[in-house]
Each structure stands twice: as C-alpha cells, then as structure tokens.
N, C-alpha and C. Protein backbone atom coordinates (compact mmCIF):
# COMPACT_ATOMS: atom_id res chain seq x y z
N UNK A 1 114.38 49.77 111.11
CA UNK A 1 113.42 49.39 110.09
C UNK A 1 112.01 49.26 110.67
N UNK A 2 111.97 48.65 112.51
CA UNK A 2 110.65 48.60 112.56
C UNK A 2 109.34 50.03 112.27
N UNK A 3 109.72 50.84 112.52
CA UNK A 3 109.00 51.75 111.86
C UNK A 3 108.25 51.91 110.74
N UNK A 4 109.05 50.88 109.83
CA UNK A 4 108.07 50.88 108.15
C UNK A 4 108.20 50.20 107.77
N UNK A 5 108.72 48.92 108.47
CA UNK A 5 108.58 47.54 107.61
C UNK A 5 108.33 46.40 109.25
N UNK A 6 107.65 45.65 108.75
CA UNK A 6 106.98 44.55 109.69
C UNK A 6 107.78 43.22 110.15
N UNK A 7 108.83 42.93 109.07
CA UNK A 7 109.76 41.36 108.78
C UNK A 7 111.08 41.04 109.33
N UNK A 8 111.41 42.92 109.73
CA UNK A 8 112.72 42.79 110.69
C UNK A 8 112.83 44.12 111.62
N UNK A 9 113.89 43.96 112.31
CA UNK A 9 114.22 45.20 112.91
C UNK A 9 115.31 46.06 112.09
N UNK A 10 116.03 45.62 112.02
CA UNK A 10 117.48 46.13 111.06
C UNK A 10 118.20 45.74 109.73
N UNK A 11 118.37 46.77 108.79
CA UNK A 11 119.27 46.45 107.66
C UNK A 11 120.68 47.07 108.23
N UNK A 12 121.46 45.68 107.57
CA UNK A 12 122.95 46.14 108.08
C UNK A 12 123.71 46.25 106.71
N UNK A 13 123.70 47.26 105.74
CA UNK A 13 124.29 47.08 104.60
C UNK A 13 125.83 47.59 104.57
N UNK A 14 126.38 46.96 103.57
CA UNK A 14 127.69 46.63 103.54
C UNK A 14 128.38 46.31 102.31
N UNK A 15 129.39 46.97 101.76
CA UNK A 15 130.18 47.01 100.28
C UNK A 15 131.55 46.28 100.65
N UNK A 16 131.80 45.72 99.48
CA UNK A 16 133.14 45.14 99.21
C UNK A 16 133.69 45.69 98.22
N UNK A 17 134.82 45.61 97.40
CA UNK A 17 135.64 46.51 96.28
C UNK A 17 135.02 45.09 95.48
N UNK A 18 135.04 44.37 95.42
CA UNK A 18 134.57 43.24 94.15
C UNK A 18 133.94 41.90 95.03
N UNK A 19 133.56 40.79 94.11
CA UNK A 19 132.82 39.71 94.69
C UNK A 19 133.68 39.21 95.52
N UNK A 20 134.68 38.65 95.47
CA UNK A 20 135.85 37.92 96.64
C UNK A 20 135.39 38.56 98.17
N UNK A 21 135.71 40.36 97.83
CA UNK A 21 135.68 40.56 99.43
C UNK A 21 134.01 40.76 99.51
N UNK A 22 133.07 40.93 98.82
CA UNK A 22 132.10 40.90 99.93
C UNK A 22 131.70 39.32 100.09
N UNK A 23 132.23 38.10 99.48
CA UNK A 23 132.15 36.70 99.71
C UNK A 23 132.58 36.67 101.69
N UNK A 24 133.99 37.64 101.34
CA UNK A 24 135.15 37.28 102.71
C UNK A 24 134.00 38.06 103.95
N UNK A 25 133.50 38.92 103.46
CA UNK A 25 132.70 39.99 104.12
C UNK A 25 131.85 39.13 104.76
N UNK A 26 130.87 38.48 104.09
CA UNK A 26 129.99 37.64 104.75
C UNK A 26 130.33 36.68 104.96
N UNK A 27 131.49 35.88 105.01
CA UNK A 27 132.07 34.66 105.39
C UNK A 27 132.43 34.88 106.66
N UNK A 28 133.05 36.17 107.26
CA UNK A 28 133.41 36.88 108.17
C UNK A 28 132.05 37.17 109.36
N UNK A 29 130.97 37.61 108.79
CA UNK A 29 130.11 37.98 109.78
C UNK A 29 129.34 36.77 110.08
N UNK A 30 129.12 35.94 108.95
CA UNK A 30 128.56 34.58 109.36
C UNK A 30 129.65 33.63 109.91
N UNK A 31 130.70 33.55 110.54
CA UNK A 31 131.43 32.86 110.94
C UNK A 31 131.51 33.24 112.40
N UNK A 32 131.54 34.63 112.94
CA UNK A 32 131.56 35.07 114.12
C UNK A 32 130.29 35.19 114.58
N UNK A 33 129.08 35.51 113.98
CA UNK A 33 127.62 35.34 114.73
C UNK A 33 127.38 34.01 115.47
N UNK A 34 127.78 32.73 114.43
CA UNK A 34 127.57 31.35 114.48
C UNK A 34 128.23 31.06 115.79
N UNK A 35 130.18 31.51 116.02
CA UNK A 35 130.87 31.11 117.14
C UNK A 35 130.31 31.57 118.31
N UNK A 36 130.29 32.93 117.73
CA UNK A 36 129.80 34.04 119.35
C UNK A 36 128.35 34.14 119.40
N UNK A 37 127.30 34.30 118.71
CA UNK A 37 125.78 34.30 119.17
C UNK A 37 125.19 32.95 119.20
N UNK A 38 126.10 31.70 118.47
CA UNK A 38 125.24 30.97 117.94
C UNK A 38 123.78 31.06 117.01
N UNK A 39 124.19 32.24 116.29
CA UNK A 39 123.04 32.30 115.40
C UNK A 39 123.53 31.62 113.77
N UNK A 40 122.00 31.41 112.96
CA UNK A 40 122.69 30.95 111.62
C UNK A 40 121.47 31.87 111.14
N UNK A 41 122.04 32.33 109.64
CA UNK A 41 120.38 32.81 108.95
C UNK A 41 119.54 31.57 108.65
N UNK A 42 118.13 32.50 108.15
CA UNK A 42 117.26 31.79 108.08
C UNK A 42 117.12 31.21 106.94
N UNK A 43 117.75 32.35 105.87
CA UNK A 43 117.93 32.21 104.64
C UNK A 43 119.16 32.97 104.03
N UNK A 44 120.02 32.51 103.06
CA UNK A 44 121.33 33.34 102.37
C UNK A 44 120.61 33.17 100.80
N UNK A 45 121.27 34.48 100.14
CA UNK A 45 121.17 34.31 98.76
C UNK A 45 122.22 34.69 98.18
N UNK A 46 122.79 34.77 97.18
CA UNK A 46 123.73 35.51 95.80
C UNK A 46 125.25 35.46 96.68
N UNK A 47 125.24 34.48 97.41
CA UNK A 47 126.48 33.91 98.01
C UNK A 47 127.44 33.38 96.75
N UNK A 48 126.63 32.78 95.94
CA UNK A 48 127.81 32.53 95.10
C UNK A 48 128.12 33.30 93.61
N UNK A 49 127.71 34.43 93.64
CA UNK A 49 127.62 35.59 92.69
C UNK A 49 128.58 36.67 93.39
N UNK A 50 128.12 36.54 94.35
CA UNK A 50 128.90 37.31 95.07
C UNK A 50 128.82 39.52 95.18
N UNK A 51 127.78 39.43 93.97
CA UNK A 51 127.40 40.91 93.77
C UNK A 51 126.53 41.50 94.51
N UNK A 52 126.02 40.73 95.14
CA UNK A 52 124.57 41.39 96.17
C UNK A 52 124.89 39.85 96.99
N UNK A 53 125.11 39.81 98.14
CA UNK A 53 124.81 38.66 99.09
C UNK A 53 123.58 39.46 100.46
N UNK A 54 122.63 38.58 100.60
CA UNK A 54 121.49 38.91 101.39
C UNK A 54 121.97 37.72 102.74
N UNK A 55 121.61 38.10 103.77
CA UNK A 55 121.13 36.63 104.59
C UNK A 55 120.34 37.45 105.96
N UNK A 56 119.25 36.57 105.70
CA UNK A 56 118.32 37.02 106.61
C UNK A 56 118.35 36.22 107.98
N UNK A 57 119.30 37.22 109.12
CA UNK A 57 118.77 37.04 110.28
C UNK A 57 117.56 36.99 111.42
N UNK A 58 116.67 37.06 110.64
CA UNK A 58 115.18 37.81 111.08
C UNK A 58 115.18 39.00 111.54
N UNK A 59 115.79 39.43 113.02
CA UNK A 59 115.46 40.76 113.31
C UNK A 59 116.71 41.25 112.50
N UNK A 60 118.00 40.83 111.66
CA UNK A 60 118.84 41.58 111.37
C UNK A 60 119.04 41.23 109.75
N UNK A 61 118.54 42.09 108.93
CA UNK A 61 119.17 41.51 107.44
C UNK A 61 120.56 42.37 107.18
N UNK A 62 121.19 41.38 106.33
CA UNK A 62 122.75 41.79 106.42
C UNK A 62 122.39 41.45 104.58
N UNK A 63 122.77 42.71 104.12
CA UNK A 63 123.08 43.51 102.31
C UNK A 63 124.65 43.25 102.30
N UNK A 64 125.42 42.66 101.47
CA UNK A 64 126.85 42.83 101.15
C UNK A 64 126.52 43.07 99.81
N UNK A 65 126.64 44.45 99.40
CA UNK A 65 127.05 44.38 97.94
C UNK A 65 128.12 44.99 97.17
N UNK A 66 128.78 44.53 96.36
CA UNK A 66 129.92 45.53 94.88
C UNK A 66 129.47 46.43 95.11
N UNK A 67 130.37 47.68 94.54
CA UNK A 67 130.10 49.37 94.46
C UNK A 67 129.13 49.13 93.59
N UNK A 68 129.07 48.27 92.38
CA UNK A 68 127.91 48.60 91.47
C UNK A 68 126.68 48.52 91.76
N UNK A 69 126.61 46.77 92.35
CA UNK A 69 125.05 46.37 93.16
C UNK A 69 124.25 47.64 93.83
N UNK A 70 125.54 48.19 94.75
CA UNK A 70 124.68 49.28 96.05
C UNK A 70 124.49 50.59 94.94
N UNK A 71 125.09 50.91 94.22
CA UNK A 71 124.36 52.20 93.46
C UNK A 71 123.00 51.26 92.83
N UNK A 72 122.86 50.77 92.23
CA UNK A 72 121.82 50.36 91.11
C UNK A 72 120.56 49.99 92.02
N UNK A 73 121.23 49.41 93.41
CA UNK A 73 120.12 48.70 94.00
C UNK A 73 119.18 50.13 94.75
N UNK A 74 120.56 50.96 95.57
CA UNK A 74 119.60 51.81 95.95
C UNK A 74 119.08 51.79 97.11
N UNK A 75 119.56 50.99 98.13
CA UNK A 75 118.44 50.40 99.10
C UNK A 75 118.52 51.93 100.37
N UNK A 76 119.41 52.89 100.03
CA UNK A 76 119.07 54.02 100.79
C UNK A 76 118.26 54.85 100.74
N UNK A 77 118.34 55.01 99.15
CA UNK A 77 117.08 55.61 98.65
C UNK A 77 115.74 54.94 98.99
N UNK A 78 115.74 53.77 98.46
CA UNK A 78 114.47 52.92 99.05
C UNK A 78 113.86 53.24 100.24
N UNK A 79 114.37 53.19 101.16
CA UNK A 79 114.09 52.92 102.79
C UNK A 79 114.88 54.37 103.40
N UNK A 80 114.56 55.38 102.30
CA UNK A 80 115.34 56.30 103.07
C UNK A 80 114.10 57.30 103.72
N UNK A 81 112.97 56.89 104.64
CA UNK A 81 112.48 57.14 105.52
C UNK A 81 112.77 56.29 106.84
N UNK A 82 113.55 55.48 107.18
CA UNK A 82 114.43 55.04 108.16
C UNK A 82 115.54 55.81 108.46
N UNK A 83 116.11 55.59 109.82
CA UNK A 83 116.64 56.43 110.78
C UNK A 83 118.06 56.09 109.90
N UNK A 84 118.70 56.31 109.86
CA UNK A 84 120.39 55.69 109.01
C UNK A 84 121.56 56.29 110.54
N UNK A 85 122.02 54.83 110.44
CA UNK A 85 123.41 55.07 111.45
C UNK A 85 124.59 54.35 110.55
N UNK A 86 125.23 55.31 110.59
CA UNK A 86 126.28 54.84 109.93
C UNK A 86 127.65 54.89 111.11
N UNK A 87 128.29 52.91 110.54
CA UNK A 87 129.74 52.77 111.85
C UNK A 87 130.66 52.90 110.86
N UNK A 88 131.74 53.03 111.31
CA UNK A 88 133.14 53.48 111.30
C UNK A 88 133.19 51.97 110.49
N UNK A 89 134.28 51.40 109.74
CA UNK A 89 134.76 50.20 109.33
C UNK A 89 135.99 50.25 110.20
C-alpha cells in the first residue's frame, strides 16, 4: 500500500462464507497476533455485524468480509494500482 496511500503499509483482505466465520476469522487472527506479536489494533469495527470486520493494525489493516461485502465493496478494484499477492488459505 505504501506506494499510494500514506496510513499503512498493508491490506490483508479476507472472506468468510457468512458472518460467524469471518467473526471466527478475526477472532482467530486477533487472538494469535495478541499471544505471538503482542500486538492489539488500534481500532476494530463491524465486529459485531460481522459483514465487513476492519481492524486497524497501523502498518497492517486486516478487511474480513461475506462474499457479498467483498463484491460490493470492491476494495481490489479500489486500490487496484497496488502490487496484489495473493496466499494460499
């Protein structure tokens, strides 16, 4: 991201099949950052909606959204002058 945006280094986006798993999704990555980096975000949102969950690590924002959220939202299209790496699940 640093290339075209100033507020972080990385978007780490990420889908669940419905709200439960991307809840478990980010319950999961915020549970192991906290044990193993000792990091917490700075800020979480739509944690309890569960259709788009945000939480801003500073250099790392972490996107969990529903199949629906990530089509509508778009955020590839958005920022799709950034480098895209895509991992294996």
């Amino acid at each position: 991201m640093r290339p075209v945006c100033t507020y972080t280094d990385y978007f780490v986006i990420a889908t669940g099949g419905n709200p439960r798993q991307t809840k478990s999704i980010y319950d999961e990555v915020h549970g192991r950052l906290k044990r193993e980096q000792h990091a917490l975000p700075r800020a979480v949102d739509g944690a309890s909606e569960g259709s788009w969950i945000i939480a801003d690590y500073i250099d790392v924002v972490l996107h969990v959204f529903t199949p629906d959220a990530r089509a509508f939202y778009g955020l590839e299209d958005l920022w799709g002058d950034v480098p895209l790496v895509e991992v294996a699940s």
